[in-house]
N, C-alpha and C. Protein backbone atom coordinates (compact mmCIF):
# COMPACT_ATOMS: atom_id res chain seq x y z
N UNK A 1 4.57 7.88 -15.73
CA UNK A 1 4.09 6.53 -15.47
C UNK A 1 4.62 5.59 -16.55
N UNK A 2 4.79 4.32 -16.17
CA UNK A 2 4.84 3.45 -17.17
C UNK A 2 4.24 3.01 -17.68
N UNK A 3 4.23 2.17 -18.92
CA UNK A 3 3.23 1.52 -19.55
C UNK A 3 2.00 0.43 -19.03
N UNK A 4 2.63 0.23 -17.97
CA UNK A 4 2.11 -0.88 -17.11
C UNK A 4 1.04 -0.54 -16.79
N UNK A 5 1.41 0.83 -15.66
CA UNK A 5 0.77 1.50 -14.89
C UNK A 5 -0.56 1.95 -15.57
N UNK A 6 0.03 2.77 -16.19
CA UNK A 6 -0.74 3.66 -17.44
C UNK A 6 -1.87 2.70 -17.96
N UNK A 7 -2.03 1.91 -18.43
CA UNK A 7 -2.94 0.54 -18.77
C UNK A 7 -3.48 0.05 -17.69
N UNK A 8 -2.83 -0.39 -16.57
CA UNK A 8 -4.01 -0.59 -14.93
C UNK A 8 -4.93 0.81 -15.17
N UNK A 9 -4.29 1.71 -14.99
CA UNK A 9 -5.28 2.94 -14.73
C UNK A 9 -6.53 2.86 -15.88
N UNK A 10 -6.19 2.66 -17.26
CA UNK A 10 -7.36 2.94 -17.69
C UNK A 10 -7.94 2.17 -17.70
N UNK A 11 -7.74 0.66 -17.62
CA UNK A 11 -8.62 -0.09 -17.14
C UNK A 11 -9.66 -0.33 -15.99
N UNK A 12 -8.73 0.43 -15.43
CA UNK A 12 -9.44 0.77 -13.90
C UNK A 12 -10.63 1.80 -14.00
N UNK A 13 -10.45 3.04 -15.02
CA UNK A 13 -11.29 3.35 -14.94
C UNK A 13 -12.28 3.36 -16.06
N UNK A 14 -12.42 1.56 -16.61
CA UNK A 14 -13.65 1.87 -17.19
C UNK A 14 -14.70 0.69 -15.97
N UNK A 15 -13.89 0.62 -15.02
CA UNK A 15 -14.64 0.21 -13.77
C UNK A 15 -16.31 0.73 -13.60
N UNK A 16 -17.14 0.16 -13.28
CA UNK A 16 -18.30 1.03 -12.14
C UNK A 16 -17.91 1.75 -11.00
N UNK A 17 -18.55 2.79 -10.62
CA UNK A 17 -18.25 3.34 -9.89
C UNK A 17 -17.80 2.74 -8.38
N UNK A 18 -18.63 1.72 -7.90
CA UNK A 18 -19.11 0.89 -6.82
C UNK A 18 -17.03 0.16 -6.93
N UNK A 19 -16.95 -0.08 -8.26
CA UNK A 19 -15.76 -1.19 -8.37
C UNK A 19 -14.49 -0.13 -8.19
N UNK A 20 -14.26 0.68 -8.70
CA UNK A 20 -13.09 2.08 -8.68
C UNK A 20 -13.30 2.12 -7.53
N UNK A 21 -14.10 2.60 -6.43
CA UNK A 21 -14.06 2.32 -4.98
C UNK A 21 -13.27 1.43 -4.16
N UNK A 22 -13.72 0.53 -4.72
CA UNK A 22 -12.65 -1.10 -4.03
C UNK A 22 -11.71 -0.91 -4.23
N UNK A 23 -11.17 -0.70 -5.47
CA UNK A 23 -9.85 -0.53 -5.97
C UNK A 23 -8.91 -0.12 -5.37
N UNK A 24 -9.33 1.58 -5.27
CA UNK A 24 -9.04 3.26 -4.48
C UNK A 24 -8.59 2.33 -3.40
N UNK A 25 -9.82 2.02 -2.64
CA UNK A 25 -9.59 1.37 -1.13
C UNK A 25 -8.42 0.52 -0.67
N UNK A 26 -8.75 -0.52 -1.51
CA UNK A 26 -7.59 -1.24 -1.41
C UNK A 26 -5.89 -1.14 -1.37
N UNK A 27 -6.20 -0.14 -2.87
CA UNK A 27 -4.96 0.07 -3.10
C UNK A 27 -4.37 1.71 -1.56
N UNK A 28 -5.63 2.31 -1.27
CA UNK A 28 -4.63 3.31 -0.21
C UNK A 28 -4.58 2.72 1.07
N UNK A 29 -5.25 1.42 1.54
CA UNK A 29 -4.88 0.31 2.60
C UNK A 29 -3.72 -0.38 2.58
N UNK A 30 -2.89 -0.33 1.59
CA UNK A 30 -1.57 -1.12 1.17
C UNK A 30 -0.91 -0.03 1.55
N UNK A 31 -1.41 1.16 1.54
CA UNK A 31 -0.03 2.41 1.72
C UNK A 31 0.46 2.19 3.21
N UNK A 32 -1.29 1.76 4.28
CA UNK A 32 -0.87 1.48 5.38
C UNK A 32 0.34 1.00 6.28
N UNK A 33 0.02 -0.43 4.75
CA UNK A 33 0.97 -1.67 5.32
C UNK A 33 2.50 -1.67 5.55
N UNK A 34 2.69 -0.47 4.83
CA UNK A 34 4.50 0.36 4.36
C UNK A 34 4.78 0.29 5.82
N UNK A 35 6.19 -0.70 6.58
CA UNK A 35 7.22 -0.23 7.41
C UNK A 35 8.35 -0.44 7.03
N UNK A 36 8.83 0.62 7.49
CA UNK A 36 10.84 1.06 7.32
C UNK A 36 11.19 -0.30 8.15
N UNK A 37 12.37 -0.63 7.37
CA UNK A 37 12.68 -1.86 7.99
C UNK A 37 13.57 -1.31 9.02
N UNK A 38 14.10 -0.46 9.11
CA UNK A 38 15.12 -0.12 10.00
C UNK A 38 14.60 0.74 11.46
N UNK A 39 13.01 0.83 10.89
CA UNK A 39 12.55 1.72 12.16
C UNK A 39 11.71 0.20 12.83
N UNK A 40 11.58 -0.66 12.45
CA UNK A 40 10.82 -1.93 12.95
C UNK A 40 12.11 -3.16 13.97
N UNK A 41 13.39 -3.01 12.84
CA UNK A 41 14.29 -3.45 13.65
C UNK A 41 14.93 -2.89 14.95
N UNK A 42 14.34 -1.48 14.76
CA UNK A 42 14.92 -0.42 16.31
C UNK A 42 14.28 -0.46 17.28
N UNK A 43 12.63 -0.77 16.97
CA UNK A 43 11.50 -1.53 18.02
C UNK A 43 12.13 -2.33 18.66
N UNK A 44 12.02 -3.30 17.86
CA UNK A 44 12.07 -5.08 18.40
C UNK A 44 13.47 -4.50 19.26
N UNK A 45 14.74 -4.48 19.06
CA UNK A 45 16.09 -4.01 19.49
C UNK A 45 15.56 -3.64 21.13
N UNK A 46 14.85 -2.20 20.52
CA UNK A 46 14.18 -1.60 22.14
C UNK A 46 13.73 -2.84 22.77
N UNK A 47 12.48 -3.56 22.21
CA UNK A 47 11.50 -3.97 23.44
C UNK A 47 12.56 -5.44 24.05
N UNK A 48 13.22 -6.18 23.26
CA UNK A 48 13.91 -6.99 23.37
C UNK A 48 14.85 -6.79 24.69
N UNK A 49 15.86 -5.07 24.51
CA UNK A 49 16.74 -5.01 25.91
C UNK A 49 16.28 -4.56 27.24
N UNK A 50 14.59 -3.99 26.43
CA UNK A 50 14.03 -3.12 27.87
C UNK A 50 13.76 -4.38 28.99
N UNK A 51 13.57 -5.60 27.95
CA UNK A 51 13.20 -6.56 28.93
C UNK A 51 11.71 -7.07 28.60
């Protein structure tokens, strides 16, 4: 990890428990948000010639 990182984390965890929760949450809801740009441009491509 980097220094960066390394310093969010322990900050993070001198959180409350209730607050490290949010955090967790948040931050594995962003993992959601991850699309391949090249598998999103092969969609649109599809739905675009299917008509």
């Amino acid at each position: 990890m980097t220094a960066g990182i390394d310093e969010m984390t322990r900050l993070a965890l001198t959180l409350p428990v209730d607050q490290r929760a949010q955090v967790a949450s948040a931050l594995l809801a962003s993992l959601d948000d991850v699309t391949d740009p090249a598998e999103l441009h092969q969609a649109w491509t599809a739905k675009i010639t299917s008509g």
